[in-house]
Protein backbone atom coordinates (compact mmCIF):
# COMPACT_ATOMS: atom_id res chain seq x y z
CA UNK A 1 91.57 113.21 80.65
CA UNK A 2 88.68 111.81 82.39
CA UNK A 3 86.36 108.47 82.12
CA UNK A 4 82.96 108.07 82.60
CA UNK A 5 81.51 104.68 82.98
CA UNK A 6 78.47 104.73 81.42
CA UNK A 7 76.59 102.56 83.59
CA UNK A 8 77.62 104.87 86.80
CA UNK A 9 77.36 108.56 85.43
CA UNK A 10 74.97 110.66 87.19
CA UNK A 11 74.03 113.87 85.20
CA UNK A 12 71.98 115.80 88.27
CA UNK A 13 72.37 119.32 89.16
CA UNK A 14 71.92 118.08 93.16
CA UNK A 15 72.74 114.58 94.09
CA UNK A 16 71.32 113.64 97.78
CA UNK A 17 73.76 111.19 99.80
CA UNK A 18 72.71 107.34 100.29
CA UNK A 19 74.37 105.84 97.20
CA UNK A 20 76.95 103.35 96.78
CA UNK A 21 79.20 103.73 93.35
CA UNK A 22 81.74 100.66 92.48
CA UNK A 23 85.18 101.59 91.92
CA UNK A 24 86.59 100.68 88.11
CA UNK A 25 90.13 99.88 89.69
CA UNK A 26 92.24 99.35 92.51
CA UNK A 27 93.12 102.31 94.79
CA UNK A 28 97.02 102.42 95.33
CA UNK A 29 99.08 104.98 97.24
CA UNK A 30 98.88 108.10 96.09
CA UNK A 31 95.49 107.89 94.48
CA UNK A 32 92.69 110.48 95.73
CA UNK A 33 89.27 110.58 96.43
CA UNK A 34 87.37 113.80 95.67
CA UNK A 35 83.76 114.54 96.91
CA UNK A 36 82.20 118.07 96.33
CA UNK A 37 79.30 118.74 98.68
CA UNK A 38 76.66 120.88 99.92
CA UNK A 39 75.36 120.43 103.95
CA UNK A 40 71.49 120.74 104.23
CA UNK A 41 70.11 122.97 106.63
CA UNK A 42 68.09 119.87 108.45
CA UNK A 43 71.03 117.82 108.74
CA UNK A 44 72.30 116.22 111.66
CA UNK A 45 74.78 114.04 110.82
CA UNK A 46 76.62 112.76 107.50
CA UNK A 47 79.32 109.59 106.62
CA UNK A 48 81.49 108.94 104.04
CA UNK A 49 82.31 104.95 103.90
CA UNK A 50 85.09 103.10 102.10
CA UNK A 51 83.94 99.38 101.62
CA UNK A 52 85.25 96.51 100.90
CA UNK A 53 83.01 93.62 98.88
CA UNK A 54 80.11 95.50 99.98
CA UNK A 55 77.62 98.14 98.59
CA UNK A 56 76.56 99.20 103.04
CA UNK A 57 77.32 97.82 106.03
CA UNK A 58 76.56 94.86 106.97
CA UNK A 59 77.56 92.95 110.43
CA UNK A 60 78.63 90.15 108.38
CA UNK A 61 79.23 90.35 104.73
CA UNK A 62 82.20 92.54 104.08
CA UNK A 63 84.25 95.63 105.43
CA UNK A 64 84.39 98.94 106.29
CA UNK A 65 87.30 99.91 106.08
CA UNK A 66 87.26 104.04 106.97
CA UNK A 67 83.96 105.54 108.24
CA UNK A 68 84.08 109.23 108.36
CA UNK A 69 80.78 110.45 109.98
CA UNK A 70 80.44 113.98 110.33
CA UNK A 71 77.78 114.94 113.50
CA UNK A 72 75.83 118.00 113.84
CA UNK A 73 74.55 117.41 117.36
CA UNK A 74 74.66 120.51 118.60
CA UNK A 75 73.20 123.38 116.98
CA UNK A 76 73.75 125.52 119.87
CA UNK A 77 77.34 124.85 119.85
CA UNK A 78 78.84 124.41 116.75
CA UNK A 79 82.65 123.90 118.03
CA UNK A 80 81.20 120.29 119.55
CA UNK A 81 80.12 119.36 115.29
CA UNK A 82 82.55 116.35 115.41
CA UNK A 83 84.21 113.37 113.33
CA UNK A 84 86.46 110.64 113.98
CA UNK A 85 87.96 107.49 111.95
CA UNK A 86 86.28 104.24 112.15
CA UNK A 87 86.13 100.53 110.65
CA UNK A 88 84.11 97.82 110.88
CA UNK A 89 86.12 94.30 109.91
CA UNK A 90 83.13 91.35 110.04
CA UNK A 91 85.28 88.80 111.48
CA UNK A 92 85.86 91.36 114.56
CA UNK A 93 82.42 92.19 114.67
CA UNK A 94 82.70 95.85 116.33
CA UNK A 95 83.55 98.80 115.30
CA UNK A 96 87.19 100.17 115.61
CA UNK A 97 87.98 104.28 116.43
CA UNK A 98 91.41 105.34 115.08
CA UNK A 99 91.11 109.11 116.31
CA UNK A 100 89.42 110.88 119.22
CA UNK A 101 86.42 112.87 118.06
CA UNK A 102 87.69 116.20 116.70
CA UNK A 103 86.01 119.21 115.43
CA UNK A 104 85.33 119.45 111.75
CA UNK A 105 84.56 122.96 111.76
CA UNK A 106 81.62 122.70 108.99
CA UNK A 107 78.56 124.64 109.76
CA UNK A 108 75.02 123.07 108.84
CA UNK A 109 73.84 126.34 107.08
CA UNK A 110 74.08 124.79 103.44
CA UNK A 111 78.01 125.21 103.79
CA UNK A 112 79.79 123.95 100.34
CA UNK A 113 82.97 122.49 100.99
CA UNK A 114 85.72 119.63 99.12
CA UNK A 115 86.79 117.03 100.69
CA UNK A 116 89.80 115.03 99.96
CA UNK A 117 90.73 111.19 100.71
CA UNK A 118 94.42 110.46 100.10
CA UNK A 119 96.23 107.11 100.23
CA UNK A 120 99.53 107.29 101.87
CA UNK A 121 101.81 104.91 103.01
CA UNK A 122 100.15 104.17 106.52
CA UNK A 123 96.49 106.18 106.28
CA UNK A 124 94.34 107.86 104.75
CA UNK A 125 94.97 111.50 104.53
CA UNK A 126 91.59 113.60 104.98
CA UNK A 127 91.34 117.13 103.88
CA UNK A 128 88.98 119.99 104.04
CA UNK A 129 90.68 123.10 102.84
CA UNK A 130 87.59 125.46 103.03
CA UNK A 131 87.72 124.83 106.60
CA UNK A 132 91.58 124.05 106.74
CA UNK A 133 90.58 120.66 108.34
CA UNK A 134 92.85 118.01 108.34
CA UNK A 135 92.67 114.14 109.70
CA UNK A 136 94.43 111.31 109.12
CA UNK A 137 92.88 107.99 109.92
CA UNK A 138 94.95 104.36 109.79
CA UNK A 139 94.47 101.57 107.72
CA UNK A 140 92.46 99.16 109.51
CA UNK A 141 94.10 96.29 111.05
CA UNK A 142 92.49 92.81 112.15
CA UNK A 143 94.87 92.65 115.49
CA UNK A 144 97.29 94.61 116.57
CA UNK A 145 101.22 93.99 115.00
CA UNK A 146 99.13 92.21 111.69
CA UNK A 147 99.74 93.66 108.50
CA UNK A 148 96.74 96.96 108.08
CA UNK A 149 94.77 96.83 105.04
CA UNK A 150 95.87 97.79 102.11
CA UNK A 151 94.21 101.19 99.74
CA UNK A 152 93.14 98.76 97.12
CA UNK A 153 90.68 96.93 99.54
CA UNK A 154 88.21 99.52 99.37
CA UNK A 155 86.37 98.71 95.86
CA UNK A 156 83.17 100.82 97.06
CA UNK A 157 82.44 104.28 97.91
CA UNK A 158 79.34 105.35 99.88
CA UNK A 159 77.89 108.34 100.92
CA UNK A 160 74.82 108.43 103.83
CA UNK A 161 73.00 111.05 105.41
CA UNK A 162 71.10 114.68 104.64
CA UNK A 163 73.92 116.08 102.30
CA UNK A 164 74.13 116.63 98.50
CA UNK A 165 76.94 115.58 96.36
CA UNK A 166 77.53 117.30 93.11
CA UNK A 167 80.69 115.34 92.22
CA UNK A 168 82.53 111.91 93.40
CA UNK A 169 86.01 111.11 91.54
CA UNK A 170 88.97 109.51 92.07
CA UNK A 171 92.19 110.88 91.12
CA UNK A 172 94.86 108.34 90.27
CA UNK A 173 98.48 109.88 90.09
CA UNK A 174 100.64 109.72 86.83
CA UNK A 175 103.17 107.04 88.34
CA UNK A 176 100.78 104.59 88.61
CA UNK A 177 98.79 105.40 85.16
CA UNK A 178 101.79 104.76 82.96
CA UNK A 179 103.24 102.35 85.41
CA UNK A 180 105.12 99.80 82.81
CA UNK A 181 105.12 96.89 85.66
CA UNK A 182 101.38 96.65 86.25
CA UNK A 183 98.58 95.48 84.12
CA UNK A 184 94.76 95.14 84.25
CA UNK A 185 92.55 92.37 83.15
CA UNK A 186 89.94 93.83 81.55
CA UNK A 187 87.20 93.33 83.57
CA UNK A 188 84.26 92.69 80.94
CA UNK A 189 86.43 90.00 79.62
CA UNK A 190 88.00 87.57 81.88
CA UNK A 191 90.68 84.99 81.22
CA UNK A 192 89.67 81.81 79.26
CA UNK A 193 91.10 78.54 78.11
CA UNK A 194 94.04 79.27 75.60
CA UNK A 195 94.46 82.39 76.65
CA UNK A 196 98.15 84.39 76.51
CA UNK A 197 99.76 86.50 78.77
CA UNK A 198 102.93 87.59 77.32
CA UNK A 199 105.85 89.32 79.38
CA UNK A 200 108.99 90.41 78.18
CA UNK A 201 111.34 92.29 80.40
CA UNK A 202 114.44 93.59 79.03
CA UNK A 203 117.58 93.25 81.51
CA UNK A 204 119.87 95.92 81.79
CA UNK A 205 122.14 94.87 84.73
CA UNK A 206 122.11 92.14 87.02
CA UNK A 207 123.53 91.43 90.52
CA UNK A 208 124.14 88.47 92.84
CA UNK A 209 120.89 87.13 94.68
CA UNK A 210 118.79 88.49 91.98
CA UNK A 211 114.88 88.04 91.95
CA UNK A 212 112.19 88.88 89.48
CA UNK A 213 108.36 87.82 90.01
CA UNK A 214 105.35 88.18 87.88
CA UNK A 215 102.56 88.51 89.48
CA UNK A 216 98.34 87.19 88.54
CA UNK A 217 96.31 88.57 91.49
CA UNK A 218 93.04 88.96 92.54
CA UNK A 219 91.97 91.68 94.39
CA UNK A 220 95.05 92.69 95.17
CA UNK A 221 98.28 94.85 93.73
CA UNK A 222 100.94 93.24 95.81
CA UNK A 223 100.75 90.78 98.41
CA UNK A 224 99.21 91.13 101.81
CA UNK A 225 97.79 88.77 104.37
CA UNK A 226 94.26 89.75 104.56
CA UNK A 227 93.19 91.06 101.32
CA UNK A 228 93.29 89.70 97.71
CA UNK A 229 95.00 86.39 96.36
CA UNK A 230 98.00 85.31 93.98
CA UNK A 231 96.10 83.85 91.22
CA UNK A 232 99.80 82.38 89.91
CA UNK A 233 103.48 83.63 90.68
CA UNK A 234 106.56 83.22 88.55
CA UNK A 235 109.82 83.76 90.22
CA UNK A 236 112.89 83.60 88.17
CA UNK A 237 115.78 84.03 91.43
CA UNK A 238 118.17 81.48 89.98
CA UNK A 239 120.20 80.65 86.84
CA UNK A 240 118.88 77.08 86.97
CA UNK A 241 115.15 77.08 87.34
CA UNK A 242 111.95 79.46 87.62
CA UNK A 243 109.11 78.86 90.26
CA UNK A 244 105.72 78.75 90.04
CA UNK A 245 103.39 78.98 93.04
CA UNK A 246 99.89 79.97 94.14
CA UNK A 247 99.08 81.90 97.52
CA UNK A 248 95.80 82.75 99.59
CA UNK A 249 95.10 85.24 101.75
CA UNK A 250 95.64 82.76 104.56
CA UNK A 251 99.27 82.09 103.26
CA UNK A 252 102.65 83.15 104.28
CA UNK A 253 104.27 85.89 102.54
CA UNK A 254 105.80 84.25 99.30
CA UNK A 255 109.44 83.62 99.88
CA UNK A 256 112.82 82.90 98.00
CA UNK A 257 112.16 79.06 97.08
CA UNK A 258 115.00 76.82 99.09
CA UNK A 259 115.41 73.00 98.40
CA UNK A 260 113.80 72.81 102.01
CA UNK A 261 110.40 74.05 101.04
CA UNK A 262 107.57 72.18 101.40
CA UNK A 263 104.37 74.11 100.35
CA UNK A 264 102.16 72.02 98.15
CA UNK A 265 101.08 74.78 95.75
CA UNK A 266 104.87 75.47 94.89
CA UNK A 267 106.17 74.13 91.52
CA UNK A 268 110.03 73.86 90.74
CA UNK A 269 110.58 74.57 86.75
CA UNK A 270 114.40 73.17 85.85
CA UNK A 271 116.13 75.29 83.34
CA UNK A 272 117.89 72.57 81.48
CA UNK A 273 120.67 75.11 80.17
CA UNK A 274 122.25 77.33 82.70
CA UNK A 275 121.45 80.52 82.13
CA UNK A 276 124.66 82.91 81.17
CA UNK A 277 123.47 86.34 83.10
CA UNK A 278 125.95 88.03 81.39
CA UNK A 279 124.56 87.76 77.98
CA UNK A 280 121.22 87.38 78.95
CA UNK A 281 119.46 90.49 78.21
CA UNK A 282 115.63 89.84 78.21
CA UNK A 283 113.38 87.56 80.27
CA UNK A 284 110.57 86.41 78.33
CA UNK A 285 107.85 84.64 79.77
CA UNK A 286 104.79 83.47 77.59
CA UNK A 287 101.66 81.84 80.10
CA UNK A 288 98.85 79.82 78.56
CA UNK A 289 95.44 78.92 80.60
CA UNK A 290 95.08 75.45 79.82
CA UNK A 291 93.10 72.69 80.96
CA UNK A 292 93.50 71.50 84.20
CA UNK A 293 94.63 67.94 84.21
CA UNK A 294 93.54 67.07 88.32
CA UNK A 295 90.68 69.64 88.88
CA UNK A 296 87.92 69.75 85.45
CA UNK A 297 86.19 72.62 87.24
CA UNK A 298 89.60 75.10 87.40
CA UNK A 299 91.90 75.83 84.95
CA UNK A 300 96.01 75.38 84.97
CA UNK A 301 98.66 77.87 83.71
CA UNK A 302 101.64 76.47 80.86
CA UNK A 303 104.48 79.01 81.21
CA UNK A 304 106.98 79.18 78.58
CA UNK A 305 110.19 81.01 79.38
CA UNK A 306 112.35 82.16 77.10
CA UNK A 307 110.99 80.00 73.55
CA UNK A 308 112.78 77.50 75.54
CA UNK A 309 111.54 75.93 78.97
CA UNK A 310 108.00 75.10 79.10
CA UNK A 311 106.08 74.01 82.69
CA UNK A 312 102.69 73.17 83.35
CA UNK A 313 100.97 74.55 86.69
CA UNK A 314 98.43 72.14 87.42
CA UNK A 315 96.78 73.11 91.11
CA UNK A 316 93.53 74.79 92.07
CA UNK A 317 93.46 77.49 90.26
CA UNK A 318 90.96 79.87 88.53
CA UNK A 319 92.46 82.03 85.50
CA UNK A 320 88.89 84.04 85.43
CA UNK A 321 90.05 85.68 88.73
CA UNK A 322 92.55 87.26 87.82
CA UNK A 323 91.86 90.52 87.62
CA UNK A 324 95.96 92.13 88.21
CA UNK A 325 99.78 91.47 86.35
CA UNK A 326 102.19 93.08 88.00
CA UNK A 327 106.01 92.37 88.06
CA UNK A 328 108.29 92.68 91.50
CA UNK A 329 112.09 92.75 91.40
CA UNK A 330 115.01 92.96 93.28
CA UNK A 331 119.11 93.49 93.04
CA UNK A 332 118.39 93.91 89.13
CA UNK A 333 117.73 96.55 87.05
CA UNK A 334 115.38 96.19 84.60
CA UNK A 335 114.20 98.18 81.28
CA UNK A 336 110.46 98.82 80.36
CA UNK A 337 108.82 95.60 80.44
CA UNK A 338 106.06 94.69 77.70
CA UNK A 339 102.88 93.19 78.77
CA UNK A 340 100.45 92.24 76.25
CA UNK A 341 97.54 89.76 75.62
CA UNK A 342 95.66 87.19 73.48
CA UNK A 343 93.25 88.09 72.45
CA UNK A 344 94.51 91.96 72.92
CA UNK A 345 90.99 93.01 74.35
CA UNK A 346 91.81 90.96 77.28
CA UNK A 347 94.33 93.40 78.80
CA UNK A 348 93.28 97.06 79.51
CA UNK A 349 95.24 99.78 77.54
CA UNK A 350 95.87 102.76 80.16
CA UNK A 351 93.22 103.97 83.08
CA UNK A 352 92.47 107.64 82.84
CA UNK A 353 93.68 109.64 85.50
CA UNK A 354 90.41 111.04 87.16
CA UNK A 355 87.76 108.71 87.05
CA UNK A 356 84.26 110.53 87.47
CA UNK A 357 81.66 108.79 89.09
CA UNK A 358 79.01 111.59 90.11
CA UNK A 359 79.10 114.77 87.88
């Protein structure tokens, strides 16, 4: 099953390099980037880029996050045709190696060849198997011991240089298609004024220091220091109250709420009736954009929880930007969660496992 945007198909027989295609969602780990290629004869060098809020490079607007540049500089020696793993993060302002320059072992003769970008864990994972090449390359990190970059900052893919592509996808894997705990917003629609998320999570077992959050990011698919922002969280981790909070890239990582906490953005939500865990068997959480009653230029969330407990999130905050729903847990197990919209059209039914971007 495969998806074409029709604003980005490409319907050539050859396809020469120096394009930039926007992704339609959020690379996670596991997904995979496939690029089928042909070297020209005149070549002398070629780069794959994965960018982030940026259609080239630029010194100062935006990120490279992997450069993969393939050099041909030696036609008398072919064993010295090199790559190596680089970035380019604007507020370092130089570019970054992550490998030594290693042979790629494609020849410049019009060679056809696959290659393969995985997200793993820590890297990318580059393959070649018509050459049985293999590289992997870190995610880029502003200084060293920070948290890297995360797969889903790269939101563009471009291709430079004397080479011809005849196909660019992206190969999401099944887990994170049918994943029950994430959502998109669709992204022709954004969120207005009176709009609904519903979430209802069914419990199946709970377990002391318990902790369930629902997510509303931008840019993002879970939390990190340097890319994307939490739009709005809702963290139910007590039988008394629920939390509501707000976090920017410049943030710390969102914590368990204590009756110490001072950040501004955090809101405490009472639960007037204690809730009985052991008979409790779904979470239900209804949130509303409303009007923001300090900031006419944002908009606020209402969240509802259970039919019962209603609380208004009131600080700077832009429902429009949320682009991400996705629900994080902890010492309880959980059913299949339901996540729906109003109107419907706002939330995205499921992505289609390779995404085609030049065929």
């Amino acid at each position: 099953m495969s998806f074409i945007h029709p604003d980005q198909k490409i319907s050539h027989d050859n396809i020469h390099a120096n394009f930039t295609k926007k992704l339609n969602t959020l690379l996670t780990i596991g997904d995979e980037i496939i690029i089928d290629a042909q070297i020209n004869q005149t070549t002398k060098s070629f780069a794959i880029l994965l960018l982030h809020e940026a259609l080239e490079f630029d010194v100062k607007i935006g990120d490279v996050v992997l450069k993969l540049e393939f050099n041909f500089n030696h036609p008398q020696a072919p064993d010295d045709y090199n790559v190596q793993c680089k970035s380019f993060l604007h507020n370092l302002s130089k570019w970054t190696k992550f490998s030594d320059a290693i042979a790629h072992r494609l020849n410049k003769y019009g060679q056809k060849f696959t290659i393969s970008i995985k997200c793993m864990a820590q890297h990318f994972a580059i393959k070649i198997d018509d050459v049985d090449f293999q590289l992997n390359c870190s995610y880029p990190k502003q200084r060293i011991n920070e948290v890297a970059f995360p797969p889903w900052a790269v939101d563009h893919i471009r291709i430079e240089g004397n080479v011809t592509v005849h196909s660019l996808s992206v190969t999401h894997e099944q887990n994170s298609i049918v994943d029950p705990f994430k959502k998109q917003i669709n992204g022709s629609g954004f969120l207005q004024n009176d709009d609904l998320i519903s979430v209802k999570i069914p419990i199946k077992k709970w377990n002391d220091s318990f902790s369930v959050t629902i997510n509303l990011y931008n840019e993002g698919l879970g939390w990190n220091p340097i890319i994307g922002k939490a739009i709005l969280n809702v963290t139910l981790n007590a039988a008394d109250a629920f939390y509501l909070s707000s976090y920017d890239d410049d943030d710390d990582e969102p914590q368990k709420p204590t009756k110490s906490e001072t950040r501004k953005s955090q809101q405490k939500c009472p639960i007037t009736t204690k809730l009985n865990t052991t008979e409790l068997k779904e979470l239900d959480f209804q949130i509303r954009v409303i009007d923001n009653v300090f900031h006419s230029d944002v908009t606020g969330f209402n969240v509802m929880f259970n039919n019962t407990h209603s609380c208004n999130y009131n600080y700077s905050v832009a429902s429009w930007a949320v682009q991400y729903i996705t629900i994080v847990y902890a010492n309880v197990e959980l059913g299949k969660p339901n996540i729906t919209c109003v109107p419907e059209e706002r939330c995205m039914g499921l992505i289609s496992q390779t995404e085609i971007y030049v065929s």
